[in-house]
C-alpha atoms as a PDB file:
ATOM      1  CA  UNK A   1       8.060  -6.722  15.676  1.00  0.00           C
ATOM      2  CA  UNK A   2       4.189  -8.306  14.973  1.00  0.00           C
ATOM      3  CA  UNK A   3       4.077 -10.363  12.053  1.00  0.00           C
ATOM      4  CA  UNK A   4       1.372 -12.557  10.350  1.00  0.00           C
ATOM      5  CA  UNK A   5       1.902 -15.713   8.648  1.00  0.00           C
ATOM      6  CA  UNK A   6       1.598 -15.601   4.952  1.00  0.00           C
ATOM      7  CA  UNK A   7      -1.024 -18.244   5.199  1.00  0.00           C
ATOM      8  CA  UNK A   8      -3.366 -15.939   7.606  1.00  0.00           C
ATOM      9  CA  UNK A   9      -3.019 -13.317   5.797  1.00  0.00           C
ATOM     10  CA  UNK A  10      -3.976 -14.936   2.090  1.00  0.00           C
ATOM     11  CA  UNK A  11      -6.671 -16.040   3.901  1.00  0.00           C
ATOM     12  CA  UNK A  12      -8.030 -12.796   4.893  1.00  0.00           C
ATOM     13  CA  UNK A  13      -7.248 -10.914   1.926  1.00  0.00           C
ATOM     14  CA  UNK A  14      -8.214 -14.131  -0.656  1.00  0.00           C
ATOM     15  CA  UNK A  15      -4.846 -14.026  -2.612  1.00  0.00           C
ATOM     16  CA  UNK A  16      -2.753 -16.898  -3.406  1.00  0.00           C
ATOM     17  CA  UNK A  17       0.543 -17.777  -1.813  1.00  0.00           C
ATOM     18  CA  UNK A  18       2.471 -17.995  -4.821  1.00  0.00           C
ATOM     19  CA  UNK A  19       1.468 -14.263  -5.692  1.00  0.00           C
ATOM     20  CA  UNK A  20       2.866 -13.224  -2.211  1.00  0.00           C
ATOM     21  CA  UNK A  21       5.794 -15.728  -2.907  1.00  0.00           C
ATOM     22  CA  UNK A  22       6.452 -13.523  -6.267  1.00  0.00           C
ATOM     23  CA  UNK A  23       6.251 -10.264  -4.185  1.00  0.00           C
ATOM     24  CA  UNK A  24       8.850 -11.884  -2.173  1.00  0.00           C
ATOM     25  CA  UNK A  25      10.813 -13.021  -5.183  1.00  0.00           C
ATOM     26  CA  UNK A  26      10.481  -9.747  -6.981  1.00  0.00           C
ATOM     27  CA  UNK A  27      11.539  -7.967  -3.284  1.00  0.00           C
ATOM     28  CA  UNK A  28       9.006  -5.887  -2.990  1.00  0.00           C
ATOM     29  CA  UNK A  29       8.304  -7.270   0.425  1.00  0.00           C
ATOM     30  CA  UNK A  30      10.607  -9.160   3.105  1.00  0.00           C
ATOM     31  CA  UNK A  31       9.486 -11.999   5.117  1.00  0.00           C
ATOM     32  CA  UNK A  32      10.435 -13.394   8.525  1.00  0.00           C
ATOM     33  CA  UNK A  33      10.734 -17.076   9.292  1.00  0.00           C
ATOM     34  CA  UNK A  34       9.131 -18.230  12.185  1.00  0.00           C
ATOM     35  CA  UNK A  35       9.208 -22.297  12.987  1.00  0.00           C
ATOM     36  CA  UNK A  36       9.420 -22.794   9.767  1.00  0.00           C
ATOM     37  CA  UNK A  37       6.556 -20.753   8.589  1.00  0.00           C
ATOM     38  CA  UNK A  38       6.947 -17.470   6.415  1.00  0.00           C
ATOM     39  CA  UNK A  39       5.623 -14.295   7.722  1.00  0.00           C
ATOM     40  CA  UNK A  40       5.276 -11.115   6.827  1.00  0.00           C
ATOM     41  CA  UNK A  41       5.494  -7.465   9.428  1.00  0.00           C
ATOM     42  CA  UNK A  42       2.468  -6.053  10.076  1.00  0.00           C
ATOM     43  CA  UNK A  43       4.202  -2.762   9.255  1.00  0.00           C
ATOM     44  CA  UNK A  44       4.070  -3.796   5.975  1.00  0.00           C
ATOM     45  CA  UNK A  45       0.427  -4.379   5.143  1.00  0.00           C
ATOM     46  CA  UNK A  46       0.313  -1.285   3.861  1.00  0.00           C
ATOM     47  CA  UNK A  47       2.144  -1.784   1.349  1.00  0.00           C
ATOM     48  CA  UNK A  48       1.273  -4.965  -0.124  1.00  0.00           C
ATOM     49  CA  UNK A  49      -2.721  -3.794   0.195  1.00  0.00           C
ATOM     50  CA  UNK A  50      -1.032  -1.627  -2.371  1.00  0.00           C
ATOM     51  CA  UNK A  51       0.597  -4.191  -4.354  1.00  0.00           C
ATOM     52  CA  UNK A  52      -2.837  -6.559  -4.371  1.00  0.00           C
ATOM     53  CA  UNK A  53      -4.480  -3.055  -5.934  1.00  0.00           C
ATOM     54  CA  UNK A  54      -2.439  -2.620  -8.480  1.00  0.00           C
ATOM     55  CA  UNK A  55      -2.079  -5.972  -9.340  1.00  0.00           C
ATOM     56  CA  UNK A  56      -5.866  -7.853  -9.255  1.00  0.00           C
ATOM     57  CA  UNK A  57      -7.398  -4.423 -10.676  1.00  0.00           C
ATOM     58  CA  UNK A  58      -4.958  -2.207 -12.822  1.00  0.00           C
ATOM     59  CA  UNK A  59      -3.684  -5.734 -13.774  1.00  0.00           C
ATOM     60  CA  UNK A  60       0.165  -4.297 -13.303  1.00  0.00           C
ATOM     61  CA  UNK A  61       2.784  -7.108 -13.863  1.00  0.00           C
ATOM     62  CA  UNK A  62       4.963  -8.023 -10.965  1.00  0.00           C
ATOM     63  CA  UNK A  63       7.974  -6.067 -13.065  1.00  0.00           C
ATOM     64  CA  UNK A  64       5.460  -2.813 -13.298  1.00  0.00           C
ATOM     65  CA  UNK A  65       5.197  -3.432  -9.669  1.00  0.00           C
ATOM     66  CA  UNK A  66       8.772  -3.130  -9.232  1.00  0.00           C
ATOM     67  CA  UNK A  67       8.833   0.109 -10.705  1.00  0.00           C
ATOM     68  CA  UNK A  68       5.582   1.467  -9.598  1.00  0.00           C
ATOM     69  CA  UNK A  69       7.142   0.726  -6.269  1.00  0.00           C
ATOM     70  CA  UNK A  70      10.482   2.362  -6.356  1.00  0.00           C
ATOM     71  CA  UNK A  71       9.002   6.027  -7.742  1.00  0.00           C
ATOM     72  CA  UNK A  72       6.751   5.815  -5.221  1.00  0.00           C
ATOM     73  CA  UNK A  73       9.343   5.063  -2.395  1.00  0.00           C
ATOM     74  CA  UNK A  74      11.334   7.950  -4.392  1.00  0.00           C
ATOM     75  CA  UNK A  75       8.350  10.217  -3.985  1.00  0.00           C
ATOM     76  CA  UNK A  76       7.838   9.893  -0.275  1.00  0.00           C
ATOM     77  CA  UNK A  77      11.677  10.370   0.281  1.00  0.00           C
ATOM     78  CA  UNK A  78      11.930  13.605  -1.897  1.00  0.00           C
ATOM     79  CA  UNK A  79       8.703  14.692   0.222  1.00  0.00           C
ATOM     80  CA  UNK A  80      10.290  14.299   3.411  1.00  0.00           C
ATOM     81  CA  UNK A  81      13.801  15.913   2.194  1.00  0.00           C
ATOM     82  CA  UNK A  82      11.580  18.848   1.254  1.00  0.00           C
ATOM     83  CA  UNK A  83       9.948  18.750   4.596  1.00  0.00           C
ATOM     84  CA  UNK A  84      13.297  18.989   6.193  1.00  0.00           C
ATOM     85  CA  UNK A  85      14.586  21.751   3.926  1.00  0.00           C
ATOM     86  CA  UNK A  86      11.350  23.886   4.826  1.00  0.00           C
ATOM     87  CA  UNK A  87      11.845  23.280   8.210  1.00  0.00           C
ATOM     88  CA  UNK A  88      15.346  25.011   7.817  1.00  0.00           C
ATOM     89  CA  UNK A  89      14.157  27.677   5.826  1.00  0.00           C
ATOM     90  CA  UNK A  90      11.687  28.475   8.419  1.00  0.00           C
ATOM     91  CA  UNK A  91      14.091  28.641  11.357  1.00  0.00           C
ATOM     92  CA  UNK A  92      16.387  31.216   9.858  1.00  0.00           C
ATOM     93  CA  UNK A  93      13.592  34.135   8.712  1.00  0.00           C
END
């Protein structure tokens, strides 16, 4: 598991900590403590790239986040349920 401290990474992407610490707060992201430092997977970069997008420029509140979040987590898992079921139908014509 790679991870990046929150620090680096605010750093690099010029957000605060305190709007990561809401993401956090808000779980739309998990963090791993490392010596006492917070960090973040690099798995989920993605996703908070996301986040900072909808945030900074569509100027989406943390709870629109939230929700924003969830259909789109809903989305991908109906899209991969339909992959599935294709696959089936496929294997029996």
């Amino acid at each position: 598991m790679k991870t990046i401290s929150i620090q680096q990474f605010c750093t690099h992407y010029n957000v605060y900590e305190s709007f990561i610490d809401s993401l956090i707060t808000y779980e739309l992201i998990e963090f791993v403590e490392l010596e006492t430092t917070k960090h973040i997977q690099i798995e989920d970069i993605n996703t908070i790239e996301r986040l900072i997008r909808m945030h900074y420029d569509l100027n989406v509140n943390f709870e629109g986040l939230d929700i924003i979040n969830n259909l789109i987590n809903q989305i991908n898992a109906l899209r991969e349920e339909v992959s599935v079921l294709k696959n089936k139908i496929d294997f029996y014509e």
